[in-house]
C-alpha atoms as a PDB file:
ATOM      1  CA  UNK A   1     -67.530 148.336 -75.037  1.00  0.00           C
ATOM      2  CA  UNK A   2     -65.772 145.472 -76.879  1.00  0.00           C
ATOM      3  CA  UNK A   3     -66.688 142.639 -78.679  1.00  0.00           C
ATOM      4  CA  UNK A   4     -65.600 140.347 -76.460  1.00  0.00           C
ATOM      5  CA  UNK A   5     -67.268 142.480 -73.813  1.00  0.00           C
ATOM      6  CA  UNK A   6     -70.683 142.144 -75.632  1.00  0.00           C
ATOM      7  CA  UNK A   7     -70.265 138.501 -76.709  1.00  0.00           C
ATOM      8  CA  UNK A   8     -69.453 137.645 -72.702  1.00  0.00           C
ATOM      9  CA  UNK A   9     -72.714 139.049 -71.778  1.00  0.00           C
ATOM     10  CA  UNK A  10     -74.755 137.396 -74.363  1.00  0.00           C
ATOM     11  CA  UNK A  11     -73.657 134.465 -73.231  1.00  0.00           C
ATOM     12  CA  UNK A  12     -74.219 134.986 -69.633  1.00  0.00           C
ATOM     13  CA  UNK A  13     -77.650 136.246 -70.484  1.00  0.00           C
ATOM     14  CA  UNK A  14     -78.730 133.145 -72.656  1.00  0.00           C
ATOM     15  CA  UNK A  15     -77.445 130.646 -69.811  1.00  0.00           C
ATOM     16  CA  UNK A  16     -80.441 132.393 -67.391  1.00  0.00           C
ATOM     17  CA  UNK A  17     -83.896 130.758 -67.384  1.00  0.00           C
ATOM     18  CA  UNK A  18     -86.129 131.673 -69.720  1.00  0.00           C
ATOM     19  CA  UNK A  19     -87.912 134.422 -67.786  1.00  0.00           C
ATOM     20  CA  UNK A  20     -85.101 136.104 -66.964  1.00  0.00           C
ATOM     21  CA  UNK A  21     -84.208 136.393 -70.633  1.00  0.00           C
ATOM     22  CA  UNK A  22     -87.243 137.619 -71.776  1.00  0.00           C
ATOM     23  CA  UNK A  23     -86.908 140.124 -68.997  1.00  0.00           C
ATOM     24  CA  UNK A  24     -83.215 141.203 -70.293  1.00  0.00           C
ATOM     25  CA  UNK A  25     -84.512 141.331 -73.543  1.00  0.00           C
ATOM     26  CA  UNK A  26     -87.667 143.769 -72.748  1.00  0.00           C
ATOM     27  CA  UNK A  27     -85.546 145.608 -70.923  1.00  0.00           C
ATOM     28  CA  UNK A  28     -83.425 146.057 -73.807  1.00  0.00           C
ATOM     29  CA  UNK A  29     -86.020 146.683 -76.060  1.00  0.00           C
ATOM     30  CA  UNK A  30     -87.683 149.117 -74.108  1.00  0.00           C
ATOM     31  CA  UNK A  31     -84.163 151.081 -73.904  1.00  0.00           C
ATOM     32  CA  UNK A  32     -83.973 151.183 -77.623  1.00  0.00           C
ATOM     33  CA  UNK A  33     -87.702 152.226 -78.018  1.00  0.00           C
ATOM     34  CA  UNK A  34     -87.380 155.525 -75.558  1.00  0.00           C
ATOM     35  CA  UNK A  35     -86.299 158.367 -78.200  1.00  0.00           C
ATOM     36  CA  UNK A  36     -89.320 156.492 -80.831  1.00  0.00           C
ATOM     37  CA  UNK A  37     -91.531 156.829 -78.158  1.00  0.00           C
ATOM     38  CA  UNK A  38     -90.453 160.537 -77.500  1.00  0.00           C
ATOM     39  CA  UNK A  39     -90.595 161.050 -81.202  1.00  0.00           C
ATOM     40  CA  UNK A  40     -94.288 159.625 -81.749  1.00  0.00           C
ATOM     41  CA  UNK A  41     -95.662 161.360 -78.482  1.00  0.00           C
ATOM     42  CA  UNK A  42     -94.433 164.858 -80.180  1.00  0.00           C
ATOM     43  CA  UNK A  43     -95.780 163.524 -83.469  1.00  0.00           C
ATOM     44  CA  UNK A  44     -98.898 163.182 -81.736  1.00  0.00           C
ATOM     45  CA  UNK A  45     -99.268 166.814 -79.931  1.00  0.00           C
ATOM     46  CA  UNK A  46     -98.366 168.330 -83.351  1.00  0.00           C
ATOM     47  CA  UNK A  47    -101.152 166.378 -84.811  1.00  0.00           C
ATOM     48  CA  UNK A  48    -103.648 167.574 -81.713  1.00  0.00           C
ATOM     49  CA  UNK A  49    -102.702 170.948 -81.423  1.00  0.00           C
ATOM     50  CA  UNK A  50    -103.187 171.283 -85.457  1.00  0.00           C
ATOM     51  CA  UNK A  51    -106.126 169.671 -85.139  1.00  0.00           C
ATOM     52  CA  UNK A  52    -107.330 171.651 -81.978  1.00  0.00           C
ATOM     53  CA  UNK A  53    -106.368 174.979 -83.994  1.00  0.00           C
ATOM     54  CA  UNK A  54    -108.509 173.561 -87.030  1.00  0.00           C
ATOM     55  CA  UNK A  55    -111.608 173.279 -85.348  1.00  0.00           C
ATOM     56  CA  UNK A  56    -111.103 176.513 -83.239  1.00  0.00           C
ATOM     57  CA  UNK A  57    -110.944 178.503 -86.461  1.00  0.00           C
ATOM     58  CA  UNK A  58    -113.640 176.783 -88.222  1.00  0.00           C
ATOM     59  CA  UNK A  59    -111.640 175.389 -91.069  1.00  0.00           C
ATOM     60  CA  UNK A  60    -113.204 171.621 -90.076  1.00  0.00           C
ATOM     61  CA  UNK A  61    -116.475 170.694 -88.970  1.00  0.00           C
ATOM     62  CA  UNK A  62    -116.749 167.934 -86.020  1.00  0.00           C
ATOM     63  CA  UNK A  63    -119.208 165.068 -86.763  1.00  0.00           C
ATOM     64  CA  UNK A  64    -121.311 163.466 -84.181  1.00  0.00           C
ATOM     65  CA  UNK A  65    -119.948 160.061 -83.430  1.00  0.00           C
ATOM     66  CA  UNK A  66    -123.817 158.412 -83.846  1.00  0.00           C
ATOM     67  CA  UNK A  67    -123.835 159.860 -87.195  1.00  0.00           C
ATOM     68  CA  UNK A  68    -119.964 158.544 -88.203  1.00  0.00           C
ATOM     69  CA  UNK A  69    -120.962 155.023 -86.535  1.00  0.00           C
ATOM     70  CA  UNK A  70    -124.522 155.056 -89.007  1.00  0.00           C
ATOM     71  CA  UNK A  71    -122.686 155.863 -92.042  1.00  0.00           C
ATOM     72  CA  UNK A  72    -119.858 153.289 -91.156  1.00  0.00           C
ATOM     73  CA  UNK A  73    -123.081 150.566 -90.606  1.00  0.00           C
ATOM     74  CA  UNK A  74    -124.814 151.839 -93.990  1.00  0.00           C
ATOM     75  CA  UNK A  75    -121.539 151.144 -95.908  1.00  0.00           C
ATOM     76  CA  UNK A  76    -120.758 148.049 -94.114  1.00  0.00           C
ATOM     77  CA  UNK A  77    -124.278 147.081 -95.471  1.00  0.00           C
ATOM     78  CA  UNK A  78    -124.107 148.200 -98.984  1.00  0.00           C
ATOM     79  CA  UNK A  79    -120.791 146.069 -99.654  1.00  0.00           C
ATOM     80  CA  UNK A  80    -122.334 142.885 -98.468  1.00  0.00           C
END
């Protein structure tokens, strides 16, 4: 596409109302963000399944939440 091509449409899309610009640019956004969101979600079930496999084998112990939220309030407590 050429610059003139690309300038033409900028222009077109800042003469529309303000809602309709900020719906051209999420759109645009959003088109730009698809392959980083694809990359983070497979970052993500990496991260799981090596996590998953780490507890399976043994290699990590799970803590209750009540006792992770207690130490998290005991801390809080002992910087004040």
């Amino acid at each position: 596409m050429s610059t003139n091509t690309v300038d033409r449409i900028i222009d077109q899309a800042l003469q529309q109302p303000e809602r309709e610009r900020a719906r051209i640019a999420e759109t645009l956004i959003s088109s730009l963000d698809q392959k980083a969101d694809m990359d983070v979600e497979l970052a993500w079930q990496k991260e799981t399944g090596k996590r998953l496999r780490e507890i399976d084998s043994g290699a990590v112990e799970c803590i209750p939440w009540e006792n992770v939220r207690r130490k998290l309030y005991e801390n809080a407590g002992a910087q004040d």
